[in-house]
Each structure stands twice: as structure tokens, then as C-alpha cells.
N, C-alpha and C. Protein backbone atom coordinates (compact mmCIF):
# COMPACT_ATOMS: atom_id res chain seq x y z
N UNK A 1 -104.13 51.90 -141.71
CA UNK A 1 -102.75 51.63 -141.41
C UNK A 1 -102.27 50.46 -142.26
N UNK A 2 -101.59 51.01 -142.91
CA UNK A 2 -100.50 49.35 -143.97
C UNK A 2 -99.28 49.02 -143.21
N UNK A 3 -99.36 47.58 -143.68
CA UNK A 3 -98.65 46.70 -142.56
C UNK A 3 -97.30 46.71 -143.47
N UNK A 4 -96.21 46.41 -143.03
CA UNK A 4 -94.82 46.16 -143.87
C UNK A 4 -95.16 45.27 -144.94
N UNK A 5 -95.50 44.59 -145.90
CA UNK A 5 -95.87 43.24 -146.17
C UNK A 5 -97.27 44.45 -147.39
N UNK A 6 -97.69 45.12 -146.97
CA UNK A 6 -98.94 46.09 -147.79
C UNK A 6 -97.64 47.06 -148.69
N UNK A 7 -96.88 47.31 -148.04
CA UNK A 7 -96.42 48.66 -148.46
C UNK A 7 -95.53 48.04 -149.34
N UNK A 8 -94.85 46.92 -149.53
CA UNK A 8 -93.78 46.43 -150.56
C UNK A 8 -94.79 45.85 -151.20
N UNK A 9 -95.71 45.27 -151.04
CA UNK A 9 -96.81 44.50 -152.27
C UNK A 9 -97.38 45.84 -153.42
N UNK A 10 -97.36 47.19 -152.73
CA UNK A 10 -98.07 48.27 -153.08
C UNK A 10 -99.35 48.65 -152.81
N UNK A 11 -100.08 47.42 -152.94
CA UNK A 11 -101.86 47.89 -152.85
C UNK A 11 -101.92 46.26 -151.87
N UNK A 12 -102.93 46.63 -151.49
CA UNK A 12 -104.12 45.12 -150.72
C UNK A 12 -104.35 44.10 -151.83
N UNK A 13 -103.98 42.90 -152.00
CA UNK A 13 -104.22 41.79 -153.15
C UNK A 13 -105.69 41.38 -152.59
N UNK A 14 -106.46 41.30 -153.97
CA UNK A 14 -107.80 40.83 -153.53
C UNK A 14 -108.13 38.91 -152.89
N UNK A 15 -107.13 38.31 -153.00
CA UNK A 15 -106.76 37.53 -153.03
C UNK A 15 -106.44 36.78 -151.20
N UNK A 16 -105.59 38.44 -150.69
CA UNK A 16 -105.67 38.12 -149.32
C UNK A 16 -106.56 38.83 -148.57
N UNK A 17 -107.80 39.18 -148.90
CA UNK A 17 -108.55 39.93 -148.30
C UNK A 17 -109.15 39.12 -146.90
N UNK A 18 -109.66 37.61 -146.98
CA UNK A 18 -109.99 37.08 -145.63
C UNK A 18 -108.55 36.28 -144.83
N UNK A 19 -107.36 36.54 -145.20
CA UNK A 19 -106.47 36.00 -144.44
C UNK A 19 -106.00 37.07 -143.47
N UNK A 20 -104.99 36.79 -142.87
CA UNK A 20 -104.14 37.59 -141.34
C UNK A 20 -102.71 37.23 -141.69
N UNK A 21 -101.66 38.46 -141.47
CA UNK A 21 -100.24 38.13 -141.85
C UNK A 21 -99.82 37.13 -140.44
N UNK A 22 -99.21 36.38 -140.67
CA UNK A 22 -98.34 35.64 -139.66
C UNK A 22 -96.95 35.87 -139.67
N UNK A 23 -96.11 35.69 -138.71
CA UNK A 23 -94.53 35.58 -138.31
C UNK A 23 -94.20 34.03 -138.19
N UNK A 24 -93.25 33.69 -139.13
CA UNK A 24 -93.07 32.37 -138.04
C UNK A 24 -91.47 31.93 -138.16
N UNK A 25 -91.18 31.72 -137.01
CA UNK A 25 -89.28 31.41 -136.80
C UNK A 25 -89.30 30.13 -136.32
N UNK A 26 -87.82 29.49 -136.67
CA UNK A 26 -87.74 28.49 -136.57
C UNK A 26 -85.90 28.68 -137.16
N UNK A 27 -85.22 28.47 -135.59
CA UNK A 27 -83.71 28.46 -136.15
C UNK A 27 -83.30 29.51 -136.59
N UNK A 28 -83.68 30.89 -136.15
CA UNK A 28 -82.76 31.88 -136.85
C UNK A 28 -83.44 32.22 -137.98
N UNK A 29 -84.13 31.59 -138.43
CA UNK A 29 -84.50 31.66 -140.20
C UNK A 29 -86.68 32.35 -139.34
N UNK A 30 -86.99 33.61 -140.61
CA UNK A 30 -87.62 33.59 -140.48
C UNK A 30 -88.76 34.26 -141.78
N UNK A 31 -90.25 33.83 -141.37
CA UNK A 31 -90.83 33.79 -142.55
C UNK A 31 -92.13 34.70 -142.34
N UNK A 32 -92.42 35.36 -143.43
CA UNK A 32 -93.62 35.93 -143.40
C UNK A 32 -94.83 35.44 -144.21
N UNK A 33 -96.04 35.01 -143.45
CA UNK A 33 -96.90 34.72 -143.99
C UNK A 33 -98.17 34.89 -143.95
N UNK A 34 -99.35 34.92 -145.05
CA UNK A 34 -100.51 35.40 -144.96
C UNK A 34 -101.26 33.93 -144.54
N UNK A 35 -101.98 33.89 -143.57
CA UNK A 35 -103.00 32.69 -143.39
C UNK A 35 -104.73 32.97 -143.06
N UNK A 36 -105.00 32.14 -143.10
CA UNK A 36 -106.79 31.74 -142.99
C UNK A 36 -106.65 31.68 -141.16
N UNK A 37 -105.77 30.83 -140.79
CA UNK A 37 -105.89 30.40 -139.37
C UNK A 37 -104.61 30.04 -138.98
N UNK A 38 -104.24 29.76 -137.91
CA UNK A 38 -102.66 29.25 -137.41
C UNK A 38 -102.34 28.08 -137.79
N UNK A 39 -103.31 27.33 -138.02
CA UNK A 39 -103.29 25.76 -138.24
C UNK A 39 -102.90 26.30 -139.44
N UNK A 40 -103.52 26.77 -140.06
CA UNK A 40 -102.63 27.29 -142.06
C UNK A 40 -101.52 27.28 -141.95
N UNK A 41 -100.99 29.01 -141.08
CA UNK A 41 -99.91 29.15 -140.89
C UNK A 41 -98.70 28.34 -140.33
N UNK A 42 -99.18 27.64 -140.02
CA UNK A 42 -97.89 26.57 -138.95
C UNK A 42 -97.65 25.57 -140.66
N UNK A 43 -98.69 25.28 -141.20
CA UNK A 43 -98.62 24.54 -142.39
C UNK A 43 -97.41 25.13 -143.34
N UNK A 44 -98.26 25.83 -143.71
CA UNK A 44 -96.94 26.90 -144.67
C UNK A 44 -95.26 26.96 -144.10
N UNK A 45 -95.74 27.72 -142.62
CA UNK A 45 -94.52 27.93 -142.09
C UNK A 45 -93.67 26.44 -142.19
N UNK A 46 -94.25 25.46 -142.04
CA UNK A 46 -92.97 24.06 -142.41
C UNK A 46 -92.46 24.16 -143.39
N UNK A 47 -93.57 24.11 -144.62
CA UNK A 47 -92.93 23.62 -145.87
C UNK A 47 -92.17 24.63 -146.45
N UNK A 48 -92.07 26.29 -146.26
CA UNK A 48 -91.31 27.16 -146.17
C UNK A 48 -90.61 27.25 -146.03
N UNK A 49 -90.26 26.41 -144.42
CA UNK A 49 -89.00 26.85 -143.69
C UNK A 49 -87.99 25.53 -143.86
N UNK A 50 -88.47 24.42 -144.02
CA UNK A 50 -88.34 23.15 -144.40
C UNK A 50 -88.09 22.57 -143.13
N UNK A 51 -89.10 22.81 -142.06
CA UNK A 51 -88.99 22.16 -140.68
C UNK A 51 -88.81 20.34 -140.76
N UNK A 52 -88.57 20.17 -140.21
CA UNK A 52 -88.62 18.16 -140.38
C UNK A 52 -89.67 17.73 -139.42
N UNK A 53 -90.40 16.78 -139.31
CA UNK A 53 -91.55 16.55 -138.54
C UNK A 53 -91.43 16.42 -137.27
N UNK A 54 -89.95 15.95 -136.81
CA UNK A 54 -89.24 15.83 -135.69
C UNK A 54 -88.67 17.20 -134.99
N UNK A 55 -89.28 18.33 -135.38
CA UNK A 55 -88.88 19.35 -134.98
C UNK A 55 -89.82 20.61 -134.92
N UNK A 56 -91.07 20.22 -135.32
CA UNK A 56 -92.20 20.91 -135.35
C UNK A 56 -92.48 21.39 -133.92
N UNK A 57 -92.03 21.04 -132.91
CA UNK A 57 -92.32 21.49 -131.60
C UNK A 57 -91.41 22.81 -131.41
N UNK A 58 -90.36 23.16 -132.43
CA UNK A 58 -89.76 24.15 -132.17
C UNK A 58 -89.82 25.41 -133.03
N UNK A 59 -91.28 25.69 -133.67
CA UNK A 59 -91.58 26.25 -134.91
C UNK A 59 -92.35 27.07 -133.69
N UNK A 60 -92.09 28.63 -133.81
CA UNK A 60 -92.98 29.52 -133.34
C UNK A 60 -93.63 30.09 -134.43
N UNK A 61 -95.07 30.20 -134.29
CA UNK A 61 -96.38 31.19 -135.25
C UNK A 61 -96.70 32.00 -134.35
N UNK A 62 -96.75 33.21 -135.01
CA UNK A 62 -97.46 34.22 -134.38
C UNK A 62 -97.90 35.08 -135.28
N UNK A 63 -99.20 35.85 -134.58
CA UNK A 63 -99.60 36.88 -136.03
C UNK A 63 -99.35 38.33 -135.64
N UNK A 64 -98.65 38.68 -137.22
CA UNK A 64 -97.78 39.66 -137.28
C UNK A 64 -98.57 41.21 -136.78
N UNK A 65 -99.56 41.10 -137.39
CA UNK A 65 -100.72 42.66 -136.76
C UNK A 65 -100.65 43.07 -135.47
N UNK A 66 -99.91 41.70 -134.57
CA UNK A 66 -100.97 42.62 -132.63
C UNK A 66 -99.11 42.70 -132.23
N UNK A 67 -99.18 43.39 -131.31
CA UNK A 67 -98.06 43.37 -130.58
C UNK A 67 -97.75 42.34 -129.76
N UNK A 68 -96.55 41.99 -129.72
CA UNK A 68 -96.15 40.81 -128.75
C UNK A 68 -95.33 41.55 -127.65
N UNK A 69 -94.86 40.59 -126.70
CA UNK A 69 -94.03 41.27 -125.51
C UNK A 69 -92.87 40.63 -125.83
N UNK A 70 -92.11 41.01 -126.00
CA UNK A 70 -90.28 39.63 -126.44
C UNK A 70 -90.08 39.59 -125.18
N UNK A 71 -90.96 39.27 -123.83
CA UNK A 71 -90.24 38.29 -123.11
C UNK A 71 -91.20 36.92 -122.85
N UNK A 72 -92.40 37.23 -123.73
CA UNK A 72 -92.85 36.34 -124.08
C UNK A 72 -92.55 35.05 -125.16
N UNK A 73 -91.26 35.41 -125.63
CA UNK A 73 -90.60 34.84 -126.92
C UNK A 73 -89.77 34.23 -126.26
């Protein structure tokens, strides 16, 4: 099964073979990203999204592969 994120890249990059896609929102604005771990992803997801340090408590990560419940959101 290819994930949204496989199918516009075309093929599997050998590159992300040990990472996991992540989701991460913050304000409306949102980002897709490949990480090692959440602690990665929350990383990326700042400097991405251009969170301010004072606002990092309002940065949701989640990984994009499992299903979520949106009333868990």
C-alpha cells in the first residue's frame, strides 16, 4: 500500500527507508513530514512551520500511516 507522499514522490527514496511519515499542524498551516522519531518530527515540524518557542505547546505531531479518531484532535 503507497501512502499519498509515495505516490507524488513516484517510487520509495532509499534515503527514507528507516523513517515514518508524520502530520504536523500548527495554526491552520499544515506540514508533511518524514521522521526517525517524534522528537525529529516535532523538530522539523518548528523550523518548517516557523513555530516560536513560546508556542511549541500548540504544535500537534502525529504519524501520518495509523488512523486517528478527529475527536481526538
Amino acid at each position: 500500500m503507497q501512502t499519498v507522499r509515495e505516490e507524488k514522490m513516484g517510487r520509495f527514496p532509499m534515503q527514507l527507508k528507516d523513517k515514518r511519515p508524520y502530520v504536523a499542524l500548527y495554526k491552520g498551516k499544515r506540514a508533511e513530514l518524514w521522521a526517525t522519531s517524534l522528537l525529529d518530527a516535532k523538530e522539523q515540524a518548528i523550523t518548517e512551520l516557523k513555530v516560536p518557542k513560546s508556542k511549541t505547546g500548540l504544535l500537534a505531531v502525529m504519524l501520518a500511516d495509523v488512523v486517528h479518531d478527529p475527536g481526538s484532535l
